[in-house]
Protein backbone atom coordinates (compact mmCIF):
# COMPACT_ATOMS: atom_id res chain seq x y z
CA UNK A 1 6.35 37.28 -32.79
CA UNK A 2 5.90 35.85 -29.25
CA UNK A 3 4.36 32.63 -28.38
CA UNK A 4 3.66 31.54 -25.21
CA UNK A 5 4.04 27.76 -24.36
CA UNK A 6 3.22 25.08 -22.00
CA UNK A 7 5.68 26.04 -19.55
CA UNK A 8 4.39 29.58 -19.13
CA UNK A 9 7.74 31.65 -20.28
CA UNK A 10 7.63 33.89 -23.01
CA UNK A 11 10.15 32.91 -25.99
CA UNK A 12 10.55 33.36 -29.77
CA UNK A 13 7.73 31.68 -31.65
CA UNK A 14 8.93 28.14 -32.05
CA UNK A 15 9.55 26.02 -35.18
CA UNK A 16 7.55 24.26 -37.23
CA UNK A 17 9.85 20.98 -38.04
CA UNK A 18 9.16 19.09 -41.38
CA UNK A 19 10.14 15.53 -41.78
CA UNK A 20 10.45 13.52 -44.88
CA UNK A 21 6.85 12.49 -44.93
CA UNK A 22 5.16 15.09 -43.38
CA UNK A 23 5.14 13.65 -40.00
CA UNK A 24 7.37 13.65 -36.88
CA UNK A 25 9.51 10.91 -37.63
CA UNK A 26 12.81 8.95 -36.57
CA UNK A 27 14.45 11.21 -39.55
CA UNK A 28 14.46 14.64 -41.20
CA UNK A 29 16.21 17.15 -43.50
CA UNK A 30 16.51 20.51 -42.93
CA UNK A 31 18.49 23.28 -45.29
CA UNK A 32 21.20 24.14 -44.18
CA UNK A 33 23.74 26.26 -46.30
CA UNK A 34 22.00 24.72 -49.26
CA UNK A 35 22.79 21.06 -48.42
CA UNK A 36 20.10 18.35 -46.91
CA UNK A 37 21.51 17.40 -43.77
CA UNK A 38 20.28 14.62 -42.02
CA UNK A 39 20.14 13.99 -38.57
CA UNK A 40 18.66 11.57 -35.67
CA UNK A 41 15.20 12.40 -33.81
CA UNK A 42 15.57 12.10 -29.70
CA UNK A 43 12.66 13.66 -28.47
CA UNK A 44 9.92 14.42 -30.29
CA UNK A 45 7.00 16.23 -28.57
CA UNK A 46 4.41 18.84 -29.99
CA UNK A 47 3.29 21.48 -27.24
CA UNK A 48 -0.13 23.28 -28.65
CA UNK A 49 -1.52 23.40 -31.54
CA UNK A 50 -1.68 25.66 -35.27
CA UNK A 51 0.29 28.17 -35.69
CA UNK A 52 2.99 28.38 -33.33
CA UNK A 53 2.95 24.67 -32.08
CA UNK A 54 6.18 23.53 -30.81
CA UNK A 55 7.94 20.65 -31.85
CA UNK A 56 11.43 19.66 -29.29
CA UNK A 57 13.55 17.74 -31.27
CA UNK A 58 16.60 16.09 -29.69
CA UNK A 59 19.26 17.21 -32.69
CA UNK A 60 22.19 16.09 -34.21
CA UNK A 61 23.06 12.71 -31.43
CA UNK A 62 21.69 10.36 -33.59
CA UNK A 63 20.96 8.22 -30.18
CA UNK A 64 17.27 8.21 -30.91
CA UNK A 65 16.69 7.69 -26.62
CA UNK A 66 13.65 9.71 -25.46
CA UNK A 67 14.57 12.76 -23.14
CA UNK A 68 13.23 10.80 -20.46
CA UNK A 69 15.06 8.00 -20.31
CA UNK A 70 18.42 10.73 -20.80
CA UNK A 71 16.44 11.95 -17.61
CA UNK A 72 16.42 8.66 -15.52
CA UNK A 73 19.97 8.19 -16.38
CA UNK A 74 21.08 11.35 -15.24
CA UNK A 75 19.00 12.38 -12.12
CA UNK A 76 20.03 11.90 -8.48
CA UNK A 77 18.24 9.10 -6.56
CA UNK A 78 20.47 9.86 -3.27
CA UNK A 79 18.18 12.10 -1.03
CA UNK A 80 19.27 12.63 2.41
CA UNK A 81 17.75 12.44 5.71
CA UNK A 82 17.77 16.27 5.87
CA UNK A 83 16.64 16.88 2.82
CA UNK A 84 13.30 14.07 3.67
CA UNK A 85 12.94 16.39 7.12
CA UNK A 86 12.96 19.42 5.39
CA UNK A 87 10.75 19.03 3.22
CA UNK A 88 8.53 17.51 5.30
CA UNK A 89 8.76 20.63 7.87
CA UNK A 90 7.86 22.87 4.73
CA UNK A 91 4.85 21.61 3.94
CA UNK A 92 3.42 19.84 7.02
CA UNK A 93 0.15 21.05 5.78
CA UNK A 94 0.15 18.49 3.15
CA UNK A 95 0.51 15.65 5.41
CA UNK A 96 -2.71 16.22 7.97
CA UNK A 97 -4.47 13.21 9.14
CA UNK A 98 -8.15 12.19 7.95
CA UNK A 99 -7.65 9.06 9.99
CA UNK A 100 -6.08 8.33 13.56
CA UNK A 101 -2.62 6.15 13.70
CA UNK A 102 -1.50 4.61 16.63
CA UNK A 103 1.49 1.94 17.50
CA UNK A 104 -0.39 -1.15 19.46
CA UNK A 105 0.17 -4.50 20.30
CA UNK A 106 -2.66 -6.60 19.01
CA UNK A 107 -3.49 -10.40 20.47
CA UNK A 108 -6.36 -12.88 19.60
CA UNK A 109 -6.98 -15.49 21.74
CA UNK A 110 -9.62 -18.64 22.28
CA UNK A 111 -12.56 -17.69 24.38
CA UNK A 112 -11.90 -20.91 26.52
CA UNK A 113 -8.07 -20.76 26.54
CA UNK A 114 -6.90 -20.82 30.17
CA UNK A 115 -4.56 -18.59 29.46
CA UNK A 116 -6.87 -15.54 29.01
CA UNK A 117 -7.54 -14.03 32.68
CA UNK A 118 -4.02 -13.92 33.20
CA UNK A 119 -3.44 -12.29 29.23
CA UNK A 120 -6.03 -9.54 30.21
CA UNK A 121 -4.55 -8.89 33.27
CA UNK A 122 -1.77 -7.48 32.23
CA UNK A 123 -2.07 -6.59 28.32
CA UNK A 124 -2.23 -2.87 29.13
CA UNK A 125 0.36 -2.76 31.01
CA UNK A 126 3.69 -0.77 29.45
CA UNK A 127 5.97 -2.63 32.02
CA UNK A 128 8.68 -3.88 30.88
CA UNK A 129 8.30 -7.63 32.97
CA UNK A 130 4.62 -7.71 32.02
CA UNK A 131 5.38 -6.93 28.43
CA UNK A 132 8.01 -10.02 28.53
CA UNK A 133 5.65 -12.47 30.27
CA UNK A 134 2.82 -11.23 27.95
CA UNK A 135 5.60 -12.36 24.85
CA UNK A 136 6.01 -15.93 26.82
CA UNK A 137 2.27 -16.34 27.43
CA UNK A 138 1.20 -15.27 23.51
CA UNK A 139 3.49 -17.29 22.24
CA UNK A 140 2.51 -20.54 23.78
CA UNK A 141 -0.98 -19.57 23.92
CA UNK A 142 -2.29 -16.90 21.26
CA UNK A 143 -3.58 -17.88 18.27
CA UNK A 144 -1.96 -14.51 16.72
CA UNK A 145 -0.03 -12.00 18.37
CA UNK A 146 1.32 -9.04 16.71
CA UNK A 147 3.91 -5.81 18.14
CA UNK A 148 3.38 -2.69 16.40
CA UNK A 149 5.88 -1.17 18.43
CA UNK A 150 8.58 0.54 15.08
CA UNK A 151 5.33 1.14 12.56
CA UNK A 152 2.54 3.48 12.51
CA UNK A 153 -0.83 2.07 11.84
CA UNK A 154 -4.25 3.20 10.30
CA UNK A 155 -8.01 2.50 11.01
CA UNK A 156 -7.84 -0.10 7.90
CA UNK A 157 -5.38 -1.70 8.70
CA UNK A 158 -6.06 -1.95 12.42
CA UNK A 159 -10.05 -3.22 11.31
CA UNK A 160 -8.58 -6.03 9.36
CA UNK A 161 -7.25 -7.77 12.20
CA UNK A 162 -10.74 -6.78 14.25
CA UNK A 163 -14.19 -8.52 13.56
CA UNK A 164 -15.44 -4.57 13.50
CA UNK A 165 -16.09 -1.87 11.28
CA UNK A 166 -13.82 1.02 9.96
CA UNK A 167 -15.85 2.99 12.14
CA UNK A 168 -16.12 1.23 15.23
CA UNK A 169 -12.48 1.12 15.28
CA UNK A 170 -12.10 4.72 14.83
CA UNK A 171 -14.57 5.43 17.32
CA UNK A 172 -12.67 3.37 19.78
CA UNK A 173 -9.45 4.35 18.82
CA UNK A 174 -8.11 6.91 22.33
CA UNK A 175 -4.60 7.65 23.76
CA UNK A 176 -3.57 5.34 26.12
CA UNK A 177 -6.92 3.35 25.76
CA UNK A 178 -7.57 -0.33 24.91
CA UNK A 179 -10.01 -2.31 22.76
CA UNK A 180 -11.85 -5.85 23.68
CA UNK A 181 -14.36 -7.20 21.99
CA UNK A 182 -15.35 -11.06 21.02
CA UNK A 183 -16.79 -13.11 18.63
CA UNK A 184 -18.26 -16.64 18.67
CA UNK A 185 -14.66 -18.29 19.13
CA UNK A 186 -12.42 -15.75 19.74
CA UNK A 187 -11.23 -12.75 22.18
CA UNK A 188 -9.51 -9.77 20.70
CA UNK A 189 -7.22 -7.30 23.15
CA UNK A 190 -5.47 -4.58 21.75
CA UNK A 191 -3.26 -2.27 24.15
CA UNK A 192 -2.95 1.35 22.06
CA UNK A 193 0.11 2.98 23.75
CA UNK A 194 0.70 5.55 20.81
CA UNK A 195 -1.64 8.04 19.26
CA UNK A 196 -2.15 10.54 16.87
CA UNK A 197 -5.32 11.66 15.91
CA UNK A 198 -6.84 12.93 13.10
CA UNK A 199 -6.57 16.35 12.02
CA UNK A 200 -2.71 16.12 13.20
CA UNK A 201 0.31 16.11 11.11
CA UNK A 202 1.40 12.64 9.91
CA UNK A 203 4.88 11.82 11.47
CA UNK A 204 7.68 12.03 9.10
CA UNK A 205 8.41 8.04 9.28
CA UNK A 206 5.30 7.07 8.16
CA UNK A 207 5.29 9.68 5.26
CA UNK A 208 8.74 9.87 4.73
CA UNK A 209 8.46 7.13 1.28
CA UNK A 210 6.02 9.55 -0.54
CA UNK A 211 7.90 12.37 0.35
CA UNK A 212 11.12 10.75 -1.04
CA UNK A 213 9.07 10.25 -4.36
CA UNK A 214 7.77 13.44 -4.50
CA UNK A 215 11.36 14.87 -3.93
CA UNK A 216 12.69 12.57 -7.19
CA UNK A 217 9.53 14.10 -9.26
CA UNK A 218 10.59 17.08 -8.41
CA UNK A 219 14.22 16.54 -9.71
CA UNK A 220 13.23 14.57 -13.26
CA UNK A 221 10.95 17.37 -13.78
CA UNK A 222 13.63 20.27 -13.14
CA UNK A 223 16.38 18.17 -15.84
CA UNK A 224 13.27 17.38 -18.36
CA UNK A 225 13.43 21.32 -18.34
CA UNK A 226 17.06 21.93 -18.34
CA UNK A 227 17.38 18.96 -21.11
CA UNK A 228 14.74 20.58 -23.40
CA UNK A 229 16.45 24.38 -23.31
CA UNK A 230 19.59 22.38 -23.91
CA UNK A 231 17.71 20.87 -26.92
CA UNK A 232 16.98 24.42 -28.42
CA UNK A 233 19.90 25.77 -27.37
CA UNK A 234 21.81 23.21 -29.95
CA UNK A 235 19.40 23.25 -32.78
CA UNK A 236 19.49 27.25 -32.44
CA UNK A 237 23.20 27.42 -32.79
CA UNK A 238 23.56 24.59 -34.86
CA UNK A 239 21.04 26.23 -37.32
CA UNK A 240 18.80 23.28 -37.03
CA UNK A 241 15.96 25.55 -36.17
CA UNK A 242 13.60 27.15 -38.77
CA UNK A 243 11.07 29.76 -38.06
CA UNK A 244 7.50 30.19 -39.63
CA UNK A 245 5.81 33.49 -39.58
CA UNK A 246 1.95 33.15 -38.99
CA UNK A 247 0.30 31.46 -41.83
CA UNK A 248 3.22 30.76 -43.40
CA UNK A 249 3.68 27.60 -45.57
């Protein structure tokens, strides 16, 4: 008979294990050669259901450890920079934008500091001696000043620092642009000099964490697999493995 299972792969119809009370357990007996032998449970998992359920038993190490922690133990957590940029290449498509990200510098100021006519001045400017007096200046004068000049940021987190919207930063969000706006007590400048908008691939920097986590899911899933055939494998040879013909007891 041929069952097919969880994973999608045609095999032999797998075993129906019995334990001492009935149940998957820590324990079992099985016959073999006409003598009980006993041996520990490592991973015990039941794919399906009725007839031709599969139970993966971890045979004969007496360890009792779960599969998955076997799994942690064993995988590879090194991933390399080429692997990251590969996979990221691949499958651009998963990466695409629903909001804009930009690199900014971000300053808020008091409306009456005397200090701010010069600030604005020169707070666009990409100049490398306005940039350093704008550093002196902020940090004498700003209340908070803030470089995003090595990190990618979002609408969210760019509207936190903003007394807008989500939207209204989005909307105002441009390359090369610039937003000002006010409240009662203060003045908020921020000089966008990187942009990506939306509908645009993410850049590999700012996604390169999740894909680094997706890469190690892929792994643990890919030795779950290779430990569970290894699992049969042993029980089969072993003769740890009993199988039950359709509706038989």
């Amino acid at each position: 008979m041929i069952t097919q299972v969880a994973t999608g792969e045609p095999v032999r119809a797998w075993p129906r294990v019995e334990t001492d009370d009935g149940r998957p357990g820590s324990t079992r007996r099985e016959a073999n050669g006409g003598n009980g032998h006993e041996f520990g449970v490592g991973v015990n998992r039941a794919i399906g259901a009725g007839d031709g359920a599969r139970l993966v038993d971890r045979a004969g190490t007496g360890a009792g450890e779960p599969a998955c922690r076997n799994a942690d133990a064993r995988i590879d957590t090194v991933i390399s920079g080429e692997e990251t940029a590969a996979y990221y290449q691949d499958n651009k498509a998963l990466f695409i934008l629903d909001d804009p990200l930009c690199k900014a510098r971000f300053i808020k100021m008091g409306r009456q500091s005397p200090y701010l006519p010069i600030i604005k001045t020169i707070y666009r400017s990409n100049g490398m001696e306005d940039i350093a007096q704008l550093e002196r200046l902020c940090e004498s004068s700003a209340e908070v000043y803030k470089t995003y000049s090595n990190t990618w940021i979002g609408v969210s987190e760019l509207a936190q620092d903003l007394p807008l919207g989500k939207d209204e930063v989005r909307k105002a969000l441009r390359p090369d642009g610039y937003i000002e706006t006010t409240d009662s007590l203060y003045t908020y400048l921020v000089n966008i000099y990187e942009f990506i908008p939306a509908g645009h691939p993410a850049p590999l920097e700012y996604k390169e964490s999740n894909i680094k986590q997706i890469i190690l899911s892929k792994r643990k899933q890919s030795l779950l697999k290779d430990l569970e055939t290894e699992v049969l494998k042993e029980g089969w040879n072993r003769q740890m493995i009993k199988i039950y013909k359709k509706n038989e007891d």
